[in-house]
C-alpha atoms as a PDB file:
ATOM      1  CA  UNK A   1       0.000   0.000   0.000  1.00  0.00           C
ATOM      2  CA  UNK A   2       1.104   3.245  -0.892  1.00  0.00           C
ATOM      3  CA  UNK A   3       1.532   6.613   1.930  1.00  0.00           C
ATOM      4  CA  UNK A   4      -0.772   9.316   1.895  1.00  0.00           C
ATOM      5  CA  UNK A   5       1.970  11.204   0.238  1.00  0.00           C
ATOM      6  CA  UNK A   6       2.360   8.953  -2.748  1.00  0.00           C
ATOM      7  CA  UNK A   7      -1.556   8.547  -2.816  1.00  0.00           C
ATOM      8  CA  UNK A   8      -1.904  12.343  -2.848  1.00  0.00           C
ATOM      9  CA  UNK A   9       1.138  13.077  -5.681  1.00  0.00           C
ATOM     10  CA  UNK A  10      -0.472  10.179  -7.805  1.00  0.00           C
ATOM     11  CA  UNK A  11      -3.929  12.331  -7.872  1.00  0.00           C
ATOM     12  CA  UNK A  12      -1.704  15.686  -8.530  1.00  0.00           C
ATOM     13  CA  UNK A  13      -0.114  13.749 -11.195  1.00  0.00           C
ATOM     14  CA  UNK A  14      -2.817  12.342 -13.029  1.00  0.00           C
ATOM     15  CA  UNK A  15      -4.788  15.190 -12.193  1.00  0.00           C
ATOM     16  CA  UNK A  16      -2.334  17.548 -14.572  1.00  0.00           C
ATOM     17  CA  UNK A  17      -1.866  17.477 -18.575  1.00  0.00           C
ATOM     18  CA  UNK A  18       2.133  18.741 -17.511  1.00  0.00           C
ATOM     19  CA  UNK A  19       4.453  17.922 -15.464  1.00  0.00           C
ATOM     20  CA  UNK A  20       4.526  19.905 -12.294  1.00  0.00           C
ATOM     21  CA  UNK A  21       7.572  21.180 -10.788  1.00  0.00           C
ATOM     22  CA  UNK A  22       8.948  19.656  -7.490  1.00  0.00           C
ATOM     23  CA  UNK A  23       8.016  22.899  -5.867  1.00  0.00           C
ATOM     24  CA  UNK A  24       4.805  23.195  -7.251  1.00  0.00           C
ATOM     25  CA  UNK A  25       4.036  19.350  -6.229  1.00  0.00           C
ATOM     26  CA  UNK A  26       5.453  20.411  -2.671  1.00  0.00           C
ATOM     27  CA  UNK A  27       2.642  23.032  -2.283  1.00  0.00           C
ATOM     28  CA  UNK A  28      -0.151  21.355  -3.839  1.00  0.00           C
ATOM     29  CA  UNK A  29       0.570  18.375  -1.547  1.00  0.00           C
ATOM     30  CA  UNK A  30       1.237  20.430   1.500  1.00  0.00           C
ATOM     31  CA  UNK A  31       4.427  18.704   2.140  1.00  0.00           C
ATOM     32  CA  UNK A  32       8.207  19.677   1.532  1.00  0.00           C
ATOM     33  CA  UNK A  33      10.779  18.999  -0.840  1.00  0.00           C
ATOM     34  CA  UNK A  34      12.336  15.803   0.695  1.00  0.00           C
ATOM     35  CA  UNK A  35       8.738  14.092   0.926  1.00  0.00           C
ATOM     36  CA  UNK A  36       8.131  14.614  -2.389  1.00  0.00           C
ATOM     37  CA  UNK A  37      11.031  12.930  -3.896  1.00  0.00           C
ATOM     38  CA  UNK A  38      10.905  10.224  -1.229  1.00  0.00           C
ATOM     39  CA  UNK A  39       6.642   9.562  -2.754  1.00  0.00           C
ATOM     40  CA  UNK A  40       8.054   9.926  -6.291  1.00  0.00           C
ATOM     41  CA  UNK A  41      10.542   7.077  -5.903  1.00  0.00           C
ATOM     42  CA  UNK A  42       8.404   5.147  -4.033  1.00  0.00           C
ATOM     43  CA  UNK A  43       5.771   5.105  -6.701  1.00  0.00           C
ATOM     44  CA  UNK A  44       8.663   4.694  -9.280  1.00  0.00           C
ATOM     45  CA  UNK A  45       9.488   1.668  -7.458  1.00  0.00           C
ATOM     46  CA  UNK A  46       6.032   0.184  -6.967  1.00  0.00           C
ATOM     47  CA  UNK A  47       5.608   0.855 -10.878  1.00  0.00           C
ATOM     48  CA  UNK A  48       2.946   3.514 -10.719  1.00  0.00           C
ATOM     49  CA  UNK A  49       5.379   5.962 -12.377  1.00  0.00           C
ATOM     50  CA  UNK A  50       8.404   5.740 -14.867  1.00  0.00           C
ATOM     51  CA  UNK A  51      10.735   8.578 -13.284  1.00  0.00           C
ATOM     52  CA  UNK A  52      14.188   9.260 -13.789  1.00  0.00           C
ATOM     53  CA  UNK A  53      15.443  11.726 -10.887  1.00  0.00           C
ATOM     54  CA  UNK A  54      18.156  13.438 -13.165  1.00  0.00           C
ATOM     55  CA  UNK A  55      14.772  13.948 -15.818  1.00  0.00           C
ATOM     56  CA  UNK A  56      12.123  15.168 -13.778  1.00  0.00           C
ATOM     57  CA  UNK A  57      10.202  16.235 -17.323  1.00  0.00           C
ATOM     58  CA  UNK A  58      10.043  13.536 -18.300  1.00  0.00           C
ATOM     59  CA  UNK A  59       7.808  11.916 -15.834  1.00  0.00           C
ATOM     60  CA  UNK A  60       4.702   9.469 -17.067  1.00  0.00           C
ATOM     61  CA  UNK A  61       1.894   8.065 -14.879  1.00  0.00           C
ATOM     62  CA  UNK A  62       1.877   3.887 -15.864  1.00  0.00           C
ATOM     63  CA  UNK A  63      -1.005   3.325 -13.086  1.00  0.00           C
ATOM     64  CA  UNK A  64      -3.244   6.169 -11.747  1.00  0.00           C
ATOM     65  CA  UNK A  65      -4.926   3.943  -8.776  1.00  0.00           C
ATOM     66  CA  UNK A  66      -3.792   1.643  -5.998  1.00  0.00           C
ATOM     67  CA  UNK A  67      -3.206  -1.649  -6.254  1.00  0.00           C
ATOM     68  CA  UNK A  68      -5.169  -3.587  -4.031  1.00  0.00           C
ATOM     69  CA  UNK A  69      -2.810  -5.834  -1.189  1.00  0.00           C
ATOM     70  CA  UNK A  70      -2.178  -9.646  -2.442  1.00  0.00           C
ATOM     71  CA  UNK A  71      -3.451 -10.153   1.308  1.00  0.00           C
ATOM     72  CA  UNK A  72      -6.940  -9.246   0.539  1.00  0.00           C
ATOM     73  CA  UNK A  73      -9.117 -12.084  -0.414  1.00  0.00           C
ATOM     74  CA  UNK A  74     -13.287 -12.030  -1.337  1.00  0.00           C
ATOM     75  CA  UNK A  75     -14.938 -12.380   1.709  1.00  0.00           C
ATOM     76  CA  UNK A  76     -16.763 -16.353   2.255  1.00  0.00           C
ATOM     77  CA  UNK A  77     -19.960 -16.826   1.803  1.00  0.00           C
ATOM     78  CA  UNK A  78     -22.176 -17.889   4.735  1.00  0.00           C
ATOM     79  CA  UNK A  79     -23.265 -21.208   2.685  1.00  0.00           C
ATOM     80  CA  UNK A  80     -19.239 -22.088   2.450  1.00  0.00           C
ATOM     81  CA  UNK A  81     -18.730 -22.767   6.257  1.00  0.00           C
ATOM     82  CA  UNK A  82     -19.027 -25.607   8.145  1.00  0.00           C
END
């Protein structure tokens, strides 16, 4: 699962036709500089985003929603116990 600062930049991000800057993602998100590049590699690394540090312009959103944890299962039906 992803932290409420990668949730929100994922929004911002798909929310935007453009890139925005770090500092503009800082202040949309309400958080600072360091927590924003911290989200953007996590989602990088959980494949939500292809991002390249050194190419910040060049960011594209692969996955705009949360994948749901491998944990989860459909709840049983009441006919299925015994």
């Amino acid at each position: 699962m992803l932290n409420d600062t990668a949730r929100k930049l994922l929004r911002i991000l798909d929310a935007h036709a453009y890139v925005p800057s770090i500092a503009e993602l800082a202040r949309k998100a309400g958080r600072r500089d360091w927590q924003i590049k911290k989200a953007l590699q996590e989602l990088a690394d959980k494949d939500h985003i292809d991002y390249d540090p050194s190419r910040h312009d060049d960011l594209k959103v692969l996955l705009a929603w949360e994948r749901a944890p491998d944990s989860l299962q459909p709840a049983m039906k009441w006919w299925e116990y015994d």
